[in-house]
Protein backbone atom coordinates (compact mmCIF):
# COMPACT_ATOMS: atom_id res chain seq x y z
CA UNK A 1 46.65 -59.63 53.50
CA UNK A 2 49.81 -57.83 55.02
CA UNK A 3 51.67 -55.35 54.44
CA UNK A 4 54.41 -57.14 52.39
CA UNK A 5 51.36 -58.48 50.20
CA UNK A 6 49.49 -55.02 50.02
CA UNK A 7 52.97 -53.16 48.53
CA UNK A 8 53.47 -56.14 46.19
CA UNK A 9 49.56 -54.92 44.63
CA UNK A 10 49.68 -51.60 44.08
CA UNK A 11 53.71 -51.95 42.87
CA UNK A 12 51.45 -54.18 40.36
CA UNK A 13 51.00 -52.40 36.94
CA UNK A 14 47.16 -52.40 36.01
CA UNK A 15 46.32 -53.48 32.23
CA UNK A 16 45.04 -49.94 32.34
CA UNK A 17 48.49 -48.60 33.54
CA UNK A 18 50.16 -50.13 31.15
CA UNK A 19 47.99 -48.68 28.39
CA UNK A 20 48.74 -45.14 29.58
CA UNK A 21 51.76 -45.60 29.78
CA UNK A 22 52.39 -47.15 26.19
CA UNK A 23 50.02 -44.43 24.70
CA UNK A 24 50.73 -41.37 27.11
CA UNK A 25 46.62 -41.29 27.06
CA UNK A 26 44.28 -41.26 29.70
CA UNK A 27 41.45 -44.21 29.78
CA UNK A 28 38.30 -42.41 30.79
CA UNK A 29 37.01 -45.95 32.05
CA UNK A 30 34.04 -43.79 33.67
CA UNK A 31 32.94 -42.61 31.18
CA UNK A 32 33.30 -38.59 31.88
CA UNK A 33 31.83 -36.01 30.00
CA UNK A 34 34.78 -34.24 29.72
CA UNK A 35 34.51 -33.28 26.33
CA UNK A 36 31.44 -30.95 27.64
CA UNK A 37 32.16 -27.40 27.50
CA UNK A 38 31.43 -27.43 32.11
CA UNK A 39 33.45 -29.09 34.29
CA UNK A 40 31.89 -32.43 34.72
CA UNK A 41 30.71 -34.50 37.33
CA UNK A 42 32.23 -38.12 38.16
CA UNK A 43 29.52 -40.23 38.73
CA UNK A 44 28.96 -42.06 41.79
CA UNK A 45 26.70 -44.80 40.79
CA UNK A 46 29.78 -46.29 38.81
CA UNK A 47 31.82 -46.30 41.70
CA UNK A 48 29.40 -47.03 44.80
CA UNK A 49 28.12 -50.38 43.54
CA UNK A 50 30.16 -52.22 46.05
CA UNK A 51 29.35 -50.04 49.14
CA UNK A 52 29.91 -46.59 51.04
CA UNK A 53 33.57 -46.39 51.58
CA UNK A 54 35.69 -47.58 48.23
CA UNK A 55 39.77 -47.45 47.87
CA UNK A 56 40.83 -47.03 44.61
CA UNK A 57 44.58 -47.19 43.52
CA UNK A 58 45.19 -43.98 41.23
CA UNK A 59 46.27 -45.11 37.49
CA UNK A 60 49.92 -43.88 37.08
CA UNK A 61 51.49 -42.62 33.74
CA UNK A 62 48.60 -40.40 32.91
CA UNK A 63 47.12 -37.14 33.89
CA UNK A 64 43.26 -36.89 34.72
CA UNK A 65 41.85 -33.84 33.69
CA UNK A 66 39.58 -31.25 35.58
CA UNK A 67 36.86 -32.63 37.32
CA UNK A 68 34.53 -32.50 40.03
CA UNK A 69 32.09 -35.20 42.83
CA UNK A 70 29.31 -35.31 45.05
CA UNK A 71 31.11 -37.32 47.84
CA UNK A 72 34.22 -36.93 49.89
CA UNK A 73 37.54 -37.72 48.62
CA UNK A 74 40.51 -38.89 50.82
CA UNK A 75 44.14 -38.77 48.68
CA UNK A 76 46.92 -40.51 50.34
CA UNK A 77 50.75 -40.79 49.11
CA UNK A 78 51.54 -44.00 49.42
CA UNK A 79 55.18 -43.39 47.42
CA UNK A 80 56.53 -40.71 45.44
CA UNK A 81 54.48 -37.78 44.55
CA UNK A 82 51.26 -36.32 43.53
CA UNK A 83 50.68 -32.42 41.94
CA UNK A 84 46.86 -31.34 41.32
CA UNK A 85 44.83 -28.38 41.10
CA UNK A 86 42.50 -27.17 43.11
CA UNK A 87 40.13 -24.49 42.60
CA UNK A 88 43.02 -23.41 40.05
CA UNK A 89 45.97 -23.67 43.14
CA UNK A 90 48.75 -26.04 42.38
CA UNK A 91 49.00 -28.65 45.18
CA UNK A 92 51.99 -30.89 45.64
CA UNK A 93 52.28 -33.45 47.79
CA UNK A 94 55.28 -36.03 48.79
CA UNK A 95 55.13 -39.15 50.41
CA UNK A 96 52.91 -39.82 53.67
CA UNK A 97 50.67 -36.40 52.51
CA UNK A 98 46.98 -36.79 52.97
CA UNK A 99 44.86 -34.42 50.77
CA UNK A 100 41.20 -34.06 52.05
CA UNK A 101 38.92 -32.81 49.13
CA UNK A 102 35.56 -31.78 49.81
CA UNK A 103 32.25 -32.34 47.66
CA UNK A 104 31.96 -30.66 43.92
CA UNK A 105 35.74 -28.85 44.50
CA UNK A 106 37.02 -28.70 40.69
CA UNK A 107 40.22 -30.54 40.78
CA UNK A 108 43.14 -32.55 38.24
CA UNK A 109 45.75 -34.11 38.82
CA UNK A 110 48.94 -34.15 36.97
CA UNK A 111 51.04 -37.07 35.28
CA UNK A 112 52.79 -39.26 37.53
CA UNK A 113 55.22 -41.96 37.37
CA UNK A 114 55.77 -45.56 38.07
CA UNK A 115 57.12 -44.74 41.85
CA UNK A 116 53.85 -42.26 42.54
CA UNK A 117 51.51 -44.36 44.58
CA UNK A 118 48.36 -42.51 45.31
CA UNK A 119 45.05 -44.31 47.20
CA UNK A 120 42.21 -42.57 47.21
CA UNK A 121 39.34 -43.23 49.86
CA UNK A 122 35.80 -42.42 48.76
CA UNK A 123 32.98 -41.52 51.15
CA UNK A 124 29.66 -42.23 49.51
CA UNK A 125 27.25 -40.76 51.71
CA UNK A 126 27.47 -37.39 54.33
CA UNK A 127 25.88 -39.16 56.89
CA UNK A 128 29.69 -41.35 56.89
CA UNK A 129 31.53 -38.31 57.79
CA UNK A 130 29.36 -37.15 60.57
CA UNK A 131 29.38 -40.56 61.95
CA UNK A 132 33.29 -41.14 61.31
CA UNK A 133 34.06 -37.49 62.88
CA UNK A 134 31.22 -37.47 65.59
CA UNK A 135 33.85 -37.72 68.15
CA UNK A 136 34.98 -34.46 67.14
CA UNK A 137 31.66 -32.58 66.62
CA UNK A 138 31.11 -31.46 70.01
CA UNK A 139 33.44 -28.65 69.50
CA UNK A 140 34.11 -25.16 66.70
CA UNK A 141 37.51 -25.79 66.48
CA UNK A 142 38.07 -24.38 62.60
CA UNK A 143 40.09 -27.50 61.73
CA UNK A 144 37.49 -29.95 62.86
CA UNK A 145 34.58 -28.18 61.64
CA UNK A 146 36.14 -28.08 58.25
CA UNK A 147 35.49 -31.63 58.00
CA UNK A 148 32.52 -31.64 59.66
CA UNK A 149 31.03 -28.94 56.79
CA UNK A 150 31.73 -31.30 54.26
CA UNK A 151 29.07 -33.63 55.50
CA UNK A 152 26.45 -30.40 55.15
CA UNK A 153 24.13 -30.18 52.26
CA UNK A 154 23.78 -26.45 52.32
CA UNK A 155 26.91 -25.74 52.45
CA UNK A 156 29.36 -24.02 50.08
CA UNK A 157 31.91 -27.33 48.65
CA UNK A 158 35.01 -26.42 47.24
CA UNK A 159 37.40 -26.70 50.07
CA UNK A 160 40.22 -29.14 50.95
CA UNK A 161 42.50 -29.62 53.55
CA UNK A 162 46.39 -30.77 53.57
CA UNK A 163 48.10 -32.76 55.90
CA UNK A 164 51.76 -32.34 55.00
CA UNK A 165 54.90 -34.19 56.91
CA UNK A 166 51.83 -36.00 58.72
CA UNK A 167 53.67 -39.63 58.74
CA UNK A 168 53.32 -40.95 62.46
CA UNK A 169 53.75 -44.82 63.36
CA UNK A 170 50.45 -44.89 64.50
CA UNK A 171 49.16 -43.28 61.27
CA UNK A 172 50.64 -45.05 59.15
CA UNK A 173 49.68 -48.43 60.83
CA UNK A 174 46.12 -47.26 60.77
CA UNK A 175 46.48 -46.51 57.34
CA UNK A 176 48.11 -49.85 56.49
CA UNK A 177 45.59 -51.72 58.39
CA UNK A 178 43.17 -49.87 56.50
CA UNK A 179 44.19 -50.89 53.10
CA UNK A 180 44.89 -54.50 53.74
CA UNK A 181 41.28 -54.93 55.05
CA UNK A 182 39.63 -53.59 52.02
CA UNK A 183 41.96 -54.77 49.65
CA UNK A 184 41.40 -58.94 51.37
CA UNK A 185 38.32 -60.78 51.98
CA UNK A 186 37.24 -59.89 56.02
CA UNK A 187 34.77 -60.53 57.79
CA UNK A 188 32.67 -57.29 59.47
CA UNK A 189 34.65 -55.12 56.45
CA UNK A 190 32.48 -52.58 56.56
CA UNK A 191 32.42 -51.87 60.19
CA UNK A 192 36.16 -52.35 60.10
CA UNK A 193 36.30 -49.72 57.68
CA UNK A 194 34.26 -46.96 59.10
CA UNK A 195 36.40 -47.61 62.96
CA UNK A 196 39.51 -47.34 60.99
CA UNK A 197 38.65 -44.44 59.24
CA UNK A 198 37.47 -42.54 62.23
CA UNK A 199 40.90 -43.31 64.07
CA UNK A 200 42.31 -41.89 61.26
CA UNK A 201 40.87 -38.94 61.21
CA UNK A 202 41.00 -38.47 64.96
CA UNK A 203 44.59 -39.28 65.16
CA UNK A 204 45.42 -36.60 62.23
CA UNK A 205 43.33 -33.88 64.19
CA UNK A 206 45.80 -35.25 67.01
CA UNK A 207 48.57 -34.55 65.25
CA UNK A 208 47.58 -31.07 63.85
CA UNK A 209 46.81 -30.02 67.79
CA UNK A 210 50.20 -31.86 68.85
CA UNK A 211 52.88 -30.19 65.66
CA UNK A 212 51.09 -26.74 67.08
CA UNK A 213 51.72 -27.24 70.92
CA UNK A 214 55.43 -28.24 70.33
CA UNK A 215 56.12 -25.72 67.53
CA UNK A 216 58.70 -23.28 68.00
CA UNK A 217 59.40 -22.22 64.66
CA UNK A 218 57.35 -20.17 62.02
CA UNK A 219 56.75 -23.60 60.22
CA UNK A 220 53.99 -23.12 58.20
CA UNK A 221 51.48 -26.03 58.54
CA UNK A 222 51.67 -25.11 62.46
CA UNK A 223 51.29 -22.22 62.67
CA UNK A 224 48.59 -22.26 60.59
CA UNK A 225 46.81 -24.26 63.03
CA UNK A 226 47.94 -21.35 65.88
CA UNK A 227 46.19 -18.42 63.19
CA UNK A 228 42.94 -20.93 62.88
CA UNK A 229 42.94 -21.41 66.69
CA UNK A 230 43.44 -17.21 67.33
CA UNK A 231 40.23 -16.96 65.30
CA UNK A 232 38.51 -19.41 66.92
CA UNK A 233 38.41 -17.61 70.33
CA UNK A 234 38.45 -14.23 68.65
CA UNK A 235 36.16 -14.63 66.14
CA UNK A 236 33.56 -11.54 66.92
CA UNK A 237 36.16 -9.04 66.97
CA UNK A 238 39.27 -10.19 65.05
CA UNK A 239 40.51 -8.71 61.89
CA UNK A 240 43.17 -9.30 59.09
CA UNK A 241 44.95 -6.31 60.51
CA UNK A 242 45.12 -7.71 64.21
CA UNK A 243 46.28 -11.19 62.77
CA UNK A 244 48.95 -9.57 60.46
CA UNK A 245 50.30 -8.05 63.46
CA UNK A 246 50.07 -10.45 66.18
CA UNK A 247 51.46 -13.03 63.73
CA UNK A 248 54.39 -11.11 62.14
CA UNK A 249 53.02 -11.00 58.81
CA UNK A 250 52.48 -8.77 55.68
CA UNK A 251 48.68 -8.41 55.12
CA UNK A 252 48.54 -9.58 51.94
CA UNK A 253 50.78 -12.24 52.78
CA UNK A 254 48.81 -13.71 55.87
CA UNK A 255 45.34 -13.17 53.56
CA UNK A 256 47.12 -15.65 50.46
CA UNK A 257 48.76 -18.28 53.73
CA UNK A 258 45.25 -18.99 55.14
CA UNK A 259 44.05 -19.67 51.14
CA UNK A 260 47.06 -21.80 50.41
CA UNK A 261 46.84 -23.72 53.46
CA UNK A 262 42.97 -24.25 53.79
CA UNK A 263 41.28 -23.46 50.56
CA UNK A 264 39.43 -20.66 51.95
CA UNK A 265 40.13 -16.60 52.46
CA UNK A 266 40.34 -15.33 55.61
CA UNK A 267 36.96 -13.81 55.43
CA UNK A 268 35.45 -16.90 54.79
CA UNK A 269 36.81 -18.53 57.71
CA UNK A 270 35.63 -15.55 59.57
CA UNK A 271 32.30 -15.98 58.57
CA UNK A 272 31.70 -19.49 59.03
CA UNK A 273 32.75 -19.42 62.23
CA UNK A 274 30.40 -16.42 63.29
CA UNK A 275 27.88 -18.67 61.50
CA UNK A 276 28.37 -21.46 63.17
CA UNK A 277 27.96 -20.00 66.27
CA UNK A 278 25.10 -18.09 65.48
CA UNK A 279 23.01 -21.39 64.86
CA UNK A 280 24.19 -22.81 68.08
CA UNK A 281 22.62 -19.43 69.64
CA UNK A 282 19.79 -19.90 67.46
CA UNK A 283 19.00 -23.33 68.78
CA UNK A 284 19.85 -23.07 72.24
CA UNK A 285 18.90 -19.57 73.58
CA UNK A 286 15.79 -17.16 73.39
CA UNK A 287 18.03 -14.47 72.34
CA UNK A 288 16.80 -12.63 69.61
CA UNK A 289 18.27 -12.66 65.92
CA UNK A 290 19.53 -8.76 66.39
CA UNK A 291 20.99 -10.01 69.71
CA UNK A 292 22.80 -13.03 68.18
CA UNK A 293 24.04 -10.43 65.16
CA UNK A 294 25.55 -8.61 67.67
CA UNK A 295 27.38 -10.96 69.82
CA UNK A 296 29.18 -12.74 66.95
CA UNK A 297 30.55 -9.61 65.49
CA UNK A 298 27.88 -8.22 63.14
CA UNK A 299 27.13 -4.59 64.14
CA UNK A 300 23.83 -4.29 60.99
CA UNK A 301 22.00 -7.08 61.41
CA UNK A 302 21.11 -6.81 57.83
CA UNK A 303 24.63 -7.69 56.59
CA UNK A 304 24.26 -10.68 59.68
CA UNK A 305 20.75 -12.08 57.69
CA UNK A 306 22.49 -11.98 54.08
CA UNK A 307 25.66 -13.90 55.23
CA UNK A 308 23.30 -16.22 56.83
CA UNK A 309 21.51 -17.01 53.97
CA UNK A 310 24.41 -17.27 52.24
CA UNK A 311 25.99 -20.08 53.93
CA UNK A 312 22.58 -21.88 55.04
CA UNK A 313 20.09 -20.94 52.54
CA UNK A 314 17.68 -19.81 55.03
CA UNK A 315 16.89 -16.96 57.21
CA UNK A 316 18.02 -16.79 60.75
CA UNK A 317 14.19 -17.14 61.69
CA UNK A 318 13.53 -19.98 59.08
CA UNK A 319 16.62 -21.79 60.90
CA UNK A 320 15.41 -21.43 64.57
């Protein structure tokens, strides 16, 4: 398949599309509960039962409601434009915006029209993402562990992550390349898949670090990346106050930015990066657990073994 063939599909109008649009209604072809009174759960034995990694064209001329998965969900604008919610924040995206959405976040997405092309990439199992991202692993960078967490079990899943104005040539060939493999018979697919999908990923981590090294301006998706990185090397002694000020910002404006742009509050950031640290301590040094408290910020060790078991589930001992 090429890329003349692979815009002539998803142009294509599904029998499904078509019904939406004649009816305005949405065809629940999965079969979601979502008549329960909780949020329900897609299920992924209807959709894995052709491998890992599946691409799905989203069905225009219909809204899907609130919902929420146990795998890893990659949203890509192919054309037009796409508006969910996200943990109740209103997302839109244009053209050549990537939405990463991590495991059970509660999302929907609005109604779209014949021009909004969305493909979404599915990730099946965690072990994908630490094998697509392992590349990246080696360091805490807050952006790259953010897509690391989402191949953890015990770990809190209702984040996501935007790549806005991302288009690059070599992102967009990637992503091209990507889709005309699954969507054409190919020999090795799935290996083809997985090495296209980590050179994706790689080369949008590229372009985060890149848009915040030539940034001159108070765009917001850079700097962003700037506030992430100040936290990063600051993390056991930097406050909201100190980034307000270093940064320009009002408080409360700075504290609803970092939400907006990464799904999580500036506290939470905070902590999982102290966290994170503290199990590298844990696993690599004799240091004791008041010790590693200490160093990453926490001045009562009790408040360092609640947040611990927060975000792992275990004590600091049980963990070592």
């Amino acid at each position: 398949m090429n890329i003349k063939e692979l815009d002539a599909l998803l142009q294509k109008e599904e029998d499904i599309e078509t019904l939406q649009r004649l009816t305005g209604m949405s065809v629940n072809d999965l079969n979601v509960p979502f008549d329960d009174r909780k949020i329900p759960k897609v299920s992924r034995e209807l959709l894995f039962q052709e491998g890992n990694i599946i691409i799905r064209k989203h069905r225009r001329y219909a809204p899907v409601r609130t919902h929420t998965h146990d795998f890893v969900e990659m949203n890509y604008v192919y054309s037009g434009k796409c508006i969910q919610m996200i943990n109740d924040e209103r997302i839109e995206l244009s053209a050549g915006d990537i939405l990463l959405i991590d495991r059970d976040a509660p999302h929907s997405i609005e109604d779209t029209e014949k021009d909004d092309i969305i493909l979404n990439v599915l990730l099946k199992e965690e072990t994908i993402m630490t094998d697509l991202i392992s590349n990246l692993a080696n360091s805490n960078n807050l952006v790259t562990q953010f897509m690391l967490l989402a191949s953890k079990e015990n770990e809190q899943h209702d984040r996501y992550l935007i790549f806005a104005n991302s288009s690059s040539d070599v992102l967009t060939g990637l992503l091209n390349n990507l889709f005309c493999v699954y969507f054409s018979e190919y020999s090795f697919k799935k290996k083809a898949l997985n090495l296209y999908l980590s050179l994706i990923l790689i080369e949008l981590t590229n372009i985060l670090e890149k848009n915040n090294l030539e940034s001159i301006d108070k765009d917001v998706n850079h700097e962003v990346v700037s506030i992430l990185a100040y936290i990063d090397h600051h993390y056991n002694s930097v406050s909201l106050d100190d980034l307000s000020k270093i940064f320009g910002y009002n408080k409360s404006y700075l504290s609803l930015k970092l939400k907006k742009e990464t799904g999580s509050s500036f506290k939470d950031l905070l902590n999982r990066k102290k966290i994170n640290v503290a199990k590298e301590l844990l696993k690599d040094t004799n240091m004791s657990v008041e010790e590693i408290a200490l160093s990453v910020g926490y001045n009562e060790p009790s408040s360092f073994f609640k947040l611990f078991k927060k975000y792992t589930h275990m004590t600091p001992r049980e963990f070592r």
